[in-house]
PDB file of N, CA and C in Angstrom:
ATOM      1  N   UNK A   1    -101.154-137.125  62.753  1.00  0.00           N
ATOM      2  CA  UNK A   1    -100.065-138.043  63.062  1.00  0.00           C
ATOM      3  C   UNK A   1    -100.500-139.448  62.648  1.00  0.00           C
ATOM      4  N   UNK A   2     -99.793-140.597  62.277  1.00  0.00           N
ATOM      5  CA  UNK A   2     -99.685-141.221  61.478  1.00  0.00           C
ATOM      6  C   UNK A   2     -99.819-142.446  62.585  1.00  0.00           C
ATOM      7  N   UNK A   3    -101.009-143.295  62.580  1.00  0.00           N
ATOM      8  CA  UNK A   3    -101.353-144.511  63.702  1.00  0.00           C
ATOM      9  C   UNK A   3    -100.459-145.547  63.498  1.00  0.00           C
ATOM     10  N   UNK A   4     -99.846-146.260  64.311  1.00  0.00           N
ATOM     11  CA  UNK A   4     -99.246-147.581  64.111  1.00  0.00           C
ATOM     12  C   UNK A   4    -100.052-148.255  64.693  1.00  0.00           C
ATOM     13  N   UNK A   5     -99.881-149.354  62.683  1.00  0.00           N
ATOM     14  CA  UNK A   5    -101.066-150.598  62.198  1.00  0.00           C
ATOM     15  C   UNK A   5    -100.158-151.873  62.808  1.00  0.00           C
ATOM     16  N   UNK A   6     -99.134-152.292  63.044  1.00  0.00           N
ATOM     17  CA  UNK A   6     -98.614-153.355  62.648  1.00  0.00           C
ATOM     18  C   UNK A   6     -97.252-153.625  63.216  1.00  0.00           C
ATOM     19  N   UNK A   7     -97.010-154.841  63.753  1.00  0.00           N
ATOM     20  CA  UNK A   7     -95.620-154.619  64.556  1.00  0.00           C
ATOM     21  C   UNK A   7     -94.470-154.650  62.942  1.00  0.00           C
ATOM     22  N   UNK A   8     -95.106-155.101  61.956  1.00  0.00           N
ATOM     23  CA  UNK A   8     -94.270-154.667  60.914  1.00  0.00           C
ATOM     24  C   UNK A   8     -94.348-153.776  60.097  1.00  0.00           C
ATOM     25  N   UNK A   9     -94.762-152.624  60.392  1.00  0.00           N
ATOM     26  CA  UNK A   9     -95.110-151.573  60.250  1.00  0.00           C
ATOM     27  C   UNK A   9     -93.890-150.611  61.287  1.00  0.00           C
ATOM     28  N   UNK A  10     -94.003-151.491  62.254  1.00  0.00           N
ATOM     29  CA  UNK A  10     -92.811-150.891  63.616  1.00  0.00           C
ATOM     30  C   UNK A  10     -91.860-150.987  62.514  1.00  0.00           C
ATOM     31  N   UNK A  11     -91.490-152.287  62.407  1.00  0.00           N
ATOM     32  CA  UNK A  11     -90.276-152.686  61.774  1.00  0.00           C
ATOM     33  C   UNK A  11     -89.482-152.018  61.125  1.00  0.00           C
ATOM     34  N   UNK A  12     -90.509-151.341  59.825  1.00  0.00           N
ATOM     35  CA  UNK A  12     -89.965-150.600  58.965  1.00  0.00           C
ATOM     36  C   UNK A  12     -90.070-149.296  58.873  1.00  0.00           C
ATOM     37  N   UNK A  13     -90.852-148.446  59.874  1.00  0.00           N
ATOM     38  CA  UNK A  13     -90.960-147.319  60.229  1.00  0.00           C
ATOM     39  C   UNK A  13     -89.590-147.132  60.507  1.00  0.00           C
ATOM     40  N   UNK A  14     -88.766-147.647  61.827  1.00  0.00           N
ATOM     41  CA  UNK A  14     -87.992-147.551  62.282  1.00  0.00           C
ATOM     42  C   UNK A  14     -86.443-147.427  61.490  1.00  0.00           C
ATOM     43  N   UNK A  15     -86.449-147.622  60.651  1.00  0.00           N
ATOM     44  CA  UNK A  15     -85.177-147.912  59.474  1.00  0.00           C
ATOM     45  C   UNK A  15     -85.603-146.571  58.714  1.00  0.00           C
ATOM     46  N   UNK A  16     -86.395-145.744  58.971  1.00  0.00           N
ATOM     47  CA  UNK A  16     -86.533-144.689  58.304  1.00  0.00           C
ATOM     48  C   UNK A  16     -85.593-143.768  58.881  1.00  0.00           C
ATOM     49  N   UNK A  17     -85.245-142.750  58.129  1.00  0.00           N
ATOM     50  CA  UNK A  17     -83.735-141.675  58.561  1.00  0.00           C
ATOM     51  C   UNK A  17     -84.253-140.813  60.068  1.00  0.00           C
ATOM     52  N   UNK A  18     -85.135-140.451  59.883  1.00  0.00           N
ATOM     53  CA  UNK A  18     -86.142-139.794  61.281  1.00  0.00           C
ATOM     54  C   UNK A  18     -87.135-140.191  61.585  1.00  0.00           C
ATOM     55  N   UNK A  19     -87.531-141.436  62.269  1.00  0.00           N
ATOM     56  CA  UNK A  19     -88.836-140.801  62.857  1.00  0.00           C
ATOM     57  C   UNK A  19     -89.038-141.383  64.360  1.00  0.00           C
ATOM     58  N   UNK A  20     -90.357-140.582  64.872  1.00  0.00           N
ATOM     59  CA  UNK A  20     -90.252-140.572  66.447  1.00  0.00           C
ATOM     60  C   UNK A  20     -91.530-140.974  66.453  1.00  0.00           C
ATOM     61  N   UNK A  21     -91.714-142.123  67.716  1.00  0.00           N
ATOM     62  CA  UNK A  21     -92.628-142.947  67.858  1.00  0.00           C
ATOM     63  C   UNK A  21     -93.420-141.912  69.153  1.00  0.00           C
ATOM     64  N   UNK A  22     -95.039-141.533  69.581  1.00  0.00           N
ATOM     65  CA  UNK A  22     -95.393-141.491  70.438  1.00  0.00           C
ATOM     66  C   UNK A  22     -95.927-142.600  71.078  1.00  0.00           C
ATOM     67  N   UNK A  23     -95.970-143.120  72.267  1.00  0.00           N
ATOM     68  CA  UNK A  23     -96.730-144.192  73.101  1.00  0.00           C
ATOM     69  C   UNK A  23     -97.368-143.354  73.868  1.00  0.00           C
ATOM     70  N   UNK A  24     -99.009-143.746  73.387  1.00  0.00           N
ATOM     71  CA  UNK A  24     -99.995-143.093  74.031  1.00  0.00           C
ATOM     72  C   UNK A  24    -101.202-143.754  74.313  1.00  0.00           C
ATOM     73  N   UNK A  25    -101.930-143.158  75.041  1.00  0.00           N
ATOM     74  CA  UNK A  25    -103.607-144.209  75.182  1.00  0.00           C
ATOM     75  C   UNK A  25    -104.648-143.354  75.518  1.00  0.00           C
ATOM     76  N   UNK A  26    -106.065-143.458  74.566  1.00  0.00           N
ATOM     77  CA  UNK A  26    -106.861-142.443  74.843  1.00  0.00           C
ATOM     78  C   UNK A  26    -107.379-141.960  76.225  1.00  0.00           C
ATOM     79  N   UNK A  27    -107.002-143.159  77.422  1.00  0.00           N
ATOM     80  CA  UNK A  27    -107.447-143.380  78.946  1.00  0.00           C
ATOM     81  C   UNK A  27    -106.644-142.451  79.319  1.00  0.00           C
ATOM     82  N   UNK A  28    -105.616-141.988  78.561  1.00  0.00           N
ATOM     83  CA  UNK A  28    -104.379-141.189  79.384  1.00  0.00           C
ATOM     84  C   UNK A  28    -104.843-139.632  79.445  1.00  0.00           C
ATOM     85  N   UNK A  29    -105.183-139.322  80.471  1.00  0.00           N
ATOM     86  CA  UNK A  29    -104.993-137.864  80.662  1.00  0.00           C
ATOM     87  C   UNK A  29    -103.454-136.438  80.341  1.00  0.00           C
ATOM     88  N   UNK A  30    -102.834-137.239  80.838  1.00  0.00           N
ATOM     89  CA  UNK A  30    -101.648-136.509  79.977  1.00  0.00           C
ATOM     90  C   UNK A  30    -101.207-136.404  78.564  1.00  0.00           C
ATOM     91  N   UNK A  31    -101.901-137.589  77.896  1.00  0.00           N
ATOM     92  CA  UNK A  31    -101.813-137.722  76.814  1.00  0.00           C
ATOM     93  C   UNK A  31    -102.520-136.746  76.046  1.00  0.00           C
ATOM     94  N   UNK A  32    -103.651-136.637  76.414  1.00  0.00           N
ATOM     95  CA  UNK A  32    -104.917-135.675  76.104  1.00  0.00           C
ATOM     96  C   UNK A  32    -104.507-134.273  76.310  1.00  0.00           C
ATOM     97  N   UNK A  33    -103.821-134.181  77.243  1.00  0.00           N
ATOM     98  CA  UNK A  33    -103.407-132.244  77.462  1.00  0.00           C
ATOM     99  C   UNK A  33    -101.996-132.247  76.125  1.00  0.00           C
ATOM    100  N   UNK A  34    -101.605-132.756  75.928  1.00  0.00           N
ATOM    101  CA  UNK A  34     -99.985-132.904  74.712  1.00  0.00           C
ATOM    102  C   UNK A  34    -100.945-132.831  73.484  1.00  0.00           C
ATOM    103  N   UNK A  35    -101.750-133.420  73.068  1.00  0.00           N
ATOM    104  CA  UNK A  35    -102.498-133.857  72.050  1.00  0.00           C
ATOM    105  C   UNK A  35    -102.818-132.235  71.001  1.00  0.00           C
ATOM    106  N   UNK A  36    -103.002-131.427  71.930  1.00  0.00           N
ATOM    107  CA  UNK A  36    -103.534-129.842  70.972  1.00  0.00           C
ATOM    108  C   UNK A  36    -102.030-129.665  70.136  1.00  0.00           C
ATOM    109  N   UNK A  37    -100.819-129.824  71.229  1.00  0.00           N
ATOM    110  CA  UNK A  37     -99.966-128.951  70.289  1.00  0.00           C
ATOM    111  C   UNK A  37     -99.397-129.947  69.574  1.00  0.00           C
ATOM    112  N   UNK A  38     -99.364-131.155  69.162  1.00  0.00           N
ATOM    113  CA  UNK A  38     -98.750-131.978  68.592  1.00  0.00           C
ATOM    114  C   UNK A  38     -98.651-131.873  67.064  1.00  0.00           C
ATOM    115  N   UNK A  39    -100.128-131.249  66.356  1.00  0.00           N
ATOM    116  CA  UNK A  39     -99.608-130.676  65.310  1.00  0.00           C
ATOM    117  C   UNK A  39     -98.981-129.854  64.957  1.00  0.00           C
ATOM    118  N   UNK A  40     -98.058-128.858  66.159  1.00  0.00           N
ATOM    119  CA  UNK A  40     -97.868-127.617  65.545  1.00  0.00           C
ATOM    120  C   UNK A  40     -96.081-128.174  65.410  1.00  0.00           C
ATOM    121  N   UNK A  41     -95.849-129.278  66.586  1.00  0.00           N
ATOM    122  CA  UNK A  41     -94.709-129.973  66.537  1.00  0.00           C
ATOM    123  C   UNK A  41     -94.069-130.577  65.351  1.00  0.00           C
ATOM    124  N   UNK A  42     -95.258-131.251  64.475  1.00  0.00           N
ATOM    125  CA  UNK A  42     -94.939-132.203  63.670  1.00  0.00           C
ATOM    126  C   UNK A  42     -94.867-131.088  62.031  1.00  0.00           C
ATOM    127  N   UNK A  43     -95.421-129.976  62.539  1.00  0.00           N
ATOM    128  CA  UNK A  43     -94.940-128.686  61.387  1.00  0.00           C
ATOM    129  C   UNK A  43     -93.580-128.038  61.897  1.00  0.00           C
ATOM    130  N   UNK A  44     -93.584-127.616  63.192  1.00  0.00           N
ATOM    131  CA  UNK A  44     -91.910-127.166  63.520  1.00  0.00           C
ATOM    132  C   UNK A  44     -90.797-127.834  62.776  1.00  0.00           C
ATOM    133  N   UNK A  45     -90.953-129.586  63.323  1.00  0.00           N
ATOM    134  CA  UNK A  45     -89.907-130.621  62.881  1.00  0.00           C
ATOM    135  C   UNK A  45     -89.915-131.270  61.314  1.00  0.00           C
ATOM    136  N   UNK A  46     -90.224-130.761  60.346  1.00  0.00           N
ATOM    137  CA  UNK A  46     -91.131-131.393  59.191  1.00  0.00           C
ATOM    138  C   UNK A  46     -89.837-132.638  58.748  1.00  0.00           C
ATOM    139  N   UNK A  47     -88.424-132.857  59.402  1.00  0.00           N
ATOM    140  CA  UNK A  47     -87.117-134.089  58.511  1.00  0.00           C
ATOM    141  C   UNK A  47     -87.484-134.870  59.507  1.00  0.00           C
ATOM    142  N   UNK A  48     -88.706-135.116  60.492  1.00  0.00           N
ATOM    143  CA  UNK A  48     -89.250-135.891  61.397  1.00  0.00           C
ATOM    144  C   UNK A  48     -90.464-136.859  60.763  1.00  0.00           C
ATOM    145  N   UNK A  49     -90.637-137.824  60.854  1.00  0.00           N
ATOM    146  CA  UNK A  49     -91.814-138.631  60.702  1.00  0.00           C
ATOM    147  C   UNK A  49     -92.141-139.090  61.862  1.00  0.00           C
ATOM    148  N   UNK A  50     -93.462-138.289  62.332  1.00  0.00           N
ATOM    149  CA  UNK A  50     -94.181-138.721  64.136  1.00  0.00           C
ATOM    150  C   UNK A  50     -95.437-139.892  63.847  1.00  0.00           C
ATOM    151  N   UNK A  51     -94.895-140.966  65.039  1.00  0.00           N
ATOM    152  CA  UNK A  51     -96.250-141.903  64.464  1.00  0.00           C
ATOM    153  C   UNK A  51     -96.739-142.504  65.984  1.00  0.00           C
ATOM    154  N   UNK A  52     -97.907-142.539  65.748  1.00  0.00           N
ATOM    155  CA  UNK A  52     -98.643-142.636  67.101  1.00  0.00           C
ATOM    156  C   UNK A  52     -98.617-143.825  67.524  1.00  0.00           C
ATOM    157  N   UNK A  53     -98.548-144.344  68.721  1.00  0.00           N
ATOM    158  CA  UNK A  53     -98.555-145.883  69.304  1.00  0.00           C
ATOM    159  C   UNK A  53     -99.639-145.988  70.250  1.00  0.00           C
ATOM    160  N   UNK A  54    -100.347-146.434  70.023  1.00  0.00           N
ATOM    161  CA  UNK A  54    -101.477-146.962  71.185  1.00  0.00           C
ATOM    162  C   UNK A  54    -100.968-148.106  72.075  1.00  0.00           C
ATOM    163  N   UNK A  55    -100.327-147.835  73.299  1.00  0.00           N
ATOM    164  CA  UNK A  55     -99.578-148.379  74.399  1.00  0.00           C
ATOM    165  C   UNK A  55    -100.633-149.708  74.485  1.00  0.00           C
ATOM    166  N   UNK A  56    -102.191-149.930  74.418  1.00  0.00           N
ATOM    167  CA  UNK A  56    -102.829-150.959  74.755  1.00  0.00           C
ATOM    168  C   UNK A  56    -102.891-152.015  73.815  1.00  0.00           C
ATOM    169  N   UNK A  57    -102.847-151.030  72.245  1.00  0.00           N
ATOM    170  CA  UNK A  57    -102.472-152.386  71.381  1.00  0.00           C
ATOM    171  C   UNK A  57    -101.222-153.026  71.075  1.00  0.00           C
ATOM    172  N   UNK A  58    -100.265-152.446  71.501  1.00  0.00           N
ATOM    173  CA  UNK A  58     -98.635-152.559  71.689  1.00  0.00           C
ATOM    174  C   UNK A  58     -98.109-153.017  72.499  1.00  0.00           C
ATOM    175  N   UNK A  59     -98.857-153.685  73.785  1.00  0.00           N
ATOM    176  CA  UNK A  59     -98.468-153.729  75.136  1.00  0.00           C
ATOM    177  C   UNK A  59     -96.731-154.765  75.109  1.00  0.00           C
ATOM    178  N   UNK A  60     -96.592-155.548  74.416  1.00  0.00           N
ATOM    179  CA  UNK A  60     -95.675-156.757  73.979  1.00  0.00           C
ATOM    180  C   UNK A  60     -94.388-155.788  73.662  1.00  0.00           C
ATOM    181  N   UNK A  61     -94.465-154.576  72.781  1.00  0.00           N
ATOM    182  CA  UNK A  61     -93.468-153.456  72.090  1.00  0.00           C
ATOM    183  C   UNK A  61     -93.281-152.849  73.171  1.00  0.00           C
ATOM    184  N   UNK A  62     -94.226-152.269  74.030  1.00  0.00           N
ATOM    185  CA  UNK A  62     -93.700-151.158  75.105  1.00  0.00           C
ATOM    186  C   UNK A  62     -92.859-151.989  76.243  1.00  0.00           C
ATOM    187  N   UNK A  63     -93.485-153.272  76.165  1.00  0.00           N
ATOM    188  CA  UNK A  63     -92.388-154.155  76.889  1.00  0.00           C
ATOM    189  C   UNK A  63     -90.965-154.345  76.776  1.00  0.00           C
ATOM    190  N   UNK A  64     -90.703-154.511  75.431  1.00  0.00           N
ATOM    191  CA  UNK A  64     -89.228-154.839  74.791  1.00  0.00           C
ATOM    192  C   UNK A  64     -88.501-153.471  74.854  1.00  0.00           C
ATOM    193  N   UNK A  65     -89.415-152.235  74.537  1.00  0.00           N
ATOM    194  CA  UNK A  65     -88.796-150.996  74.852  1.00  0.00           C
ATOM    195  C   UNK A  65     -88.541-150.420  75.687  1.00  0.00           C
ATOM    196  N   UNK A  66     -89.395-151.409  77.134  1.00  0.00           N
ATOM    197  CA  UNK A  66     -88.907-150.990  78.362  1.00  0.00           C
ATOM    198  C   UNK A  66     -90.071-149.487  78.373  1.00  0.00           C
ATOM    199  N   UNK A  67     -91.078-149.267  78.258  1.00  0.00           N
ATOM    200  CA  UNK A  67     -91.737-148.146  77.934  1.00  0.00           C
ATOM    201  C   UNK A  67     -93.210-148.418  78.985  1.00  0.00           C
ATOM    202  N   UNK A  68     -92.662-148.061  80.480  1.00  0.00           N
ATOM    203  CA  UNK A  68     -93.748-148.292  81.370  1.00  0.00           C
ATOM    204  C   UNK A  68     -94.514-146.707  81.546  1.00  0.00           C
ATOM    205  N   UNK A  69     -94.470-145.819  81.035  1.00  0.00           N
ATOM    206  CA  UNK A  69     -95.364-145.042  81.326  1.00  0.00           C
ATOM    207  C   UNK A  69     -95.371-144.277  80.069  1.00  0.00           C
ATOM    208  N   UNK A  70     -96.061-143.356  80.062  1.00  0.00           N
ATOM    209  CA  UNK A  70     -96.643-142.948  79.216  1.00  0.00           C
ATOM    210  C   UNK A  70     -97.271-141.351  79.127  1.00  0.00           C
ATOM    211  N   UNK A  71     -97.198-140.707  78.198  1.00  0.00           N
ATOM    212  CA  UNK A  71     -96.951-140.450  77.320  1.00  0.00           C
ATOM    213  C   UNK A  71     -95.465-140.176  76.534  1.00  0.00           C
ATOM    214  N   UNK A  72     -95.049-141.481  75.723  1.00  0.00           N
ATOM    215  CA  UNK A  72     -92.934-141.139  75.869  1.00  0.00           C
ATOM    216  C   UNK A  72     -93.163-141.142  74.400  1.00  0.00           C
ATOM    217  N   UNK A  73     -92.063-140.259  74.180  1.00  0.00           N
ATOM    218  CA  UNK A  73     -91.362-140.447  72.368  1.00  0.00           C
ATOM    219  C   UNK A  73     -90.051-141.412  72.470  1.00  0.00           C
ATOM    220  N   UNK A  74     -89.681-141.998  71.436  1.00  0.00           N
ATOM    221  CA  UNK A  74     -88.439-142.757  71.149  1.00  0.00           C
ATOM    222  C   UNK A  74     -88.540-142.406  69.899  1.00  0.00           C
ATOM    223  N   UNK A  75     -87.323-141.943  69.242  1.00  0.00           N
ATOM    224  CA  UNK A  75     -86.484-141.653  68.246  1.00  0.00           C
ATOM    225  C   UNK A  75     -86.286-142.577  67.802  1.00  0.00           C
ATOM    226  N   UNK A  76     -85.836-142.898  65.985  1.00  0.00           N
ATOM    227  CA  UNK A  76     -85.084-144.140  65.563  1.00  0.00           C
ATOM    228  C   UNK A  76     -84.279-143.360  64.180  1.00  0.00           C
ATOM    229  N   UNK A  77     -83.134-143.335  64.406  1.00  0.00           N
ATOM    230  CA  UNK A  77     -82.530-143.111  62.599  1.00  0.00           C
ATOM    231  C   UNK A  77     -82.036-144.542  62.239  1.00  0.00           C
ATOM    232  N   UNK A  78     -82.391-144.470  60.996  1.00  0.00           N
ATOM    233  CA  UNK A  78     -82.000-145.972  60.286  1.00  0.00           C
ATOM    234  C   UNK A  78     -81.800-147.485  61.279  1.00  0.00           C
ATOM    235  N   UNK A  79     -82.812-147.590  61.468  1.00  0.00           N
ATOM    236  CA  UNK A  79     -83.113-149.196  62.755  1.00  0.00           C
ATOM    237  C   UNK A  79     -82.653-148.573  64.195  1.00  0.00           C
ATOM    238  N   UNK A  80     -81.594-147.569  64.239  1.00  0.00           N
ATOM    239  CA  UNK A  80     -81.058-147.501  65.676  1.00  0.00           C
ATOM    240  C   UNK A  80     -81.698-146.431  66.792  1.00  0.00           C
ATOM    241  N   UNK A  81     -81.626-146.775  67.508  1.00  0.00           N
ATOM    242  CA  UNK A  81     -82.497-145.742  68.753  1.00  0.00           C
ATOM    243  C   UNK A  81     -81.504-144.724  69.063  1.00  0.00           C
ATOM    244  N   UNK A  82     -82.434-143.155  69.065  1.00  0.00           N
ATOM    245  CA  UNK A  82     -81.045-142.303  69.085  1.00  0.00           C
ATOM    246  C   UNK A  82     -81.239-141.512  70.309  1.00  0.00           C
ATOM    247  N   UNK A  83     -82.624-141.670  70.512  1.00  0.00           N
ATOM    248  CA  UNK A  83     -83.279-140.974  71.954  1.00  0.00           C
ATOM    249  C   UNK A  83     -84.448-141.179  72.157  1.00  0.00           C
ATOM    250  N   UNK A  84     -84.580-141.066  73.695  1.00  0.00           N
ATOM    251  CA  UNK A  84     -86.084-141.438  74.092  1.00  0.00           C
ATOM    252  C   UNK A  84     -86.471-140.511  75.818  1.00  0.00           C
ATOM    253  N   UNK A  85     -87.484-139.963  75.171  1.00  0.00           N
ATOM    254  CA  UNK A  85     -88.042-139.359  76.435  1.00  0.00           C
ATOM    255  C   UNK A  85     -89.102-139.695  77.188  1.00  0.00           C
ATOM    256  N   UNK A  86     -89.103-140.815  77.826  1.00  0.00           N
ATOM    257  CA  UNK A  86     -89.818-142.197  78.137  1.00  0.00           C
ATOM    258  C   UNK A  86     -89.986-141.815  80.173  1.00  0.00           C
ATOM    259  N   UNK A  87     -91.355-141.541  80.567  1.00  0.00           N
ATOM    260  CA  UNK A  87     -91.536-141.223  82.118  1.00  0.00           C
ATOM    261  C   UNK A  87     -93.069-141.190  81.937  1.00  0.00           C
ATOM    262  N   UNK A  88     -93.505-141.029  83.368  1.00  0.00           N
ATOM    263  CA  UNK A  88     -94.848-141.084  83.473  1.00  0.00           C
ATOM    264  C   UNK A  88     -95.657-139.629  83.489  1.00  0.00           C
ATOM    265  N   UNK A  89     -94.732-138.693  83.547  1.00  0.00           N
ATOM    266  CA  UNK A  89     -94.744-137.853  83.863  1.00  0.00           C
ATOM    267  C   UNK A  89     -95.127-136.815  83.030  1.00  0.00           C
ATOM    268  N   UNK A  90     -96.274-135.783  83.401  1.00  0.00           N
ATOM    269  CA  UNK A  90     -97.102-134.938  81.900  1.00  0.00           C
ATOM    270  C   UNK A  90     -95.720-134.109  81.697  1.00  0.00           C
ATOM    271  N   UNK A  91     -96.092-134.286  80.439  1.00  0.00           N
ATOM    272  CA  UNK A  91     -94.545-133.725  79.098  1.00  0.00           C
ATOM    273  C   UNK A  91     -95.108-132.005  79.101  1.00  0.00           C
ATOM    274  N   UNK A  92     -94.277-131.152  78.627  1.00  0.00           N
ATOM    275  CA  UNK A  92     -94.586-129.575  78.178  1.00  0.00           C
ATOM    276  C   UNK A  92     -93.974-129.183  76.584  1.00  0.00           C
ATOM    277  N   UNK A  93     -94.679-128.599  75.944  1.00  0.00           N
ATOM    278  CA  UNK A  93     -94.559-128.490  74.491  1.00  0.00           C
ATOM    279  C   UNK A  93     -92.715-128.077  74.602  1.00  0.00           C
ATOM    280  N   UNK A  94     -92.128-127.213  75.878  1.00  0.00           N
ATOM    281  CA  UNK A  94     -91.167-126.901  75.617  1.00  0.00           C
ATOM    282  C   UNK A  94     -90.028-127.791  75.819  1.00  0.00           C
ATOM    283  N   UNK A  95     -90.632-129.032  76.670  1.00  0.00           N
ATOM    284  CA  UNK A  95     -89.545-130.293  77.274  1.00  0.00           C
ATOM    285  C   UNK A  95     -89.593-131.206  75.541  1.00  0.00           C
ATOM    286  N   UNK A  96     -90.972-131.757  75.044  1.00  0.00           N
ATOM    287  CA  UNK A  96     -90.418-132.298  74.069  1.00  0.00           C
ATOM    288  C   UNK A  96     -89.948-131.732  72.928  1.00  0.00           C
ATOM    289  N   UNK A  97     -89.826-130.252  72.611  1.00  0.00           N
ATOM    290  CA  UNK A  97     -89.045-129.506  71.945  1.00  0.00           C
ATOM    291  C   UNK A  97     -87.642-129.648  72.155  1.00  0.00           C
ATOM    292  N   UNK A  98     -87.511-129.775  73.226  1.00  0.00           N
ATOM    293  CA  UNK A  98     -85.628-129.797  73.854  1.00  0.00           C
ATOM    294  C   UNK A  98     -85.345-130.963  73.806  1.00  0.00           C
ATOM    295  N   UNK A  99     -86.182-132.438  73.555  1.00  0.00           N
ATOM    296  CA  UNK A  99     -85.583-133.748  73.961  1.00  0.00           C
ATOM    297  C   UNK A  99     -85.393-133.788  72.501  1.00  0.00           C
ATOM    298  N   UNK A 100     -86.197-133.199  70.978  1.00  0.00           N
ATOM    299  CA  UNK A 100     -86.210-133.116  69.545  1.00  0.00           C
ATOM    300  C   UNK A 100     -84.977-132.403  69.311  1.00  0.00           C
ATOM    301  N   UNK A 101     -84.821-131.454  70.049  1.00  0.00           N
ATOM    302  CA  UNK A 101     -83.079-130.729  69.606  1.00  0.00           C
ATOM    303  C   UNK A 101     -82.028-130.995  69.540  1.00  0.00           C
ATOM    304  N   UNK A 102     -82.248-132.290  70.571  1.00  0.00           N
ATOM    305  CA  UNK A 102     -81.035-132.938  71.871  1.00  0.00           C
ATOM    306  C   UNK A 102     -80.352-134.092  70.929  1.00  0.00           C
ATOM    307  N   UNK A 103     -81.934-134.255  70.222  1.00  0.00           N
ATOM    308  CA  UNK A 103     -81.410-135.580  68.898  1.00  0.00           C
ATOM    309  C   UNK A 103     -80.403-135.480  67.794  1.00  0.00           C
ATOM    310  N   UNK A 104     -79.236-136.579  67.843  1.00  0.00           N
ATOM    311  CA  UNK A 104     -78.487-136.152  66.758  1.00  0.00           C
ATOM    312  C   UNK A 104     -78.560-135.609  65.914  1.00  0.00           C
ATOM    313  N   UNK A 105     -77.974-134.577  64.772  1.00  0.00           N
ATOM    314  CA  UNK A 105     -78.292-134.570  63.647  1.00  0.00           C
ATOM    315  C   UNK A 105     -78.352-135.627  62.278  1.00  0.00           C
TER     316      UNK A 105
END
């Protein structure tokens, strides 16, 4: 999965047709149990571009996104936010499968 370098890097990630941001942090234990199947996700979804957010170097972004816990995805097609599965709460390969389905086409 693909690290985010740069809040303009955000910028233009985001104007891309699919892609879904993770906010994560290596301190995070929930983060760490999601982490095995995440490649098998980012092969399921391949019209997806998944890019990783390190919540500690982002702290200013998770702010504006309103993104207090962690481990969350947010969606973006072309600049606009189309979904976000944003809680503190440990995620299951089959919940962020269903929040990826749930997303427009």
């Amino acid at each position: 999965m693909e690290q985010l370098q740069s809040m303009e890097q955000f910028e233009e990630l985001k104007k891309e047709e699919r892609v879904i941001f993770l906010f994560t942090a290596d301190w995070c234990p929930d983060c760490t149990v999601i982490e095995p199947i995440l490649p098998r996700i980012e092969v399921d979804y391949p019209e997806y571009t998944f890019v990783s957010v390190d919540r500690d170097q982002f702290i200013d972004l998770c702010g504006e996104l309103n993104i207090f816990g962690i481990p969350s995805f947010v969606a973006f097609h072309e600049g606009e936010e189309v979904g976000r599965f944003v809680s503190k709460d440990r995620k299951t390969q089959e919940e962020i499968e269903a929040f990826i389905n749930g997303l427009p086409a």
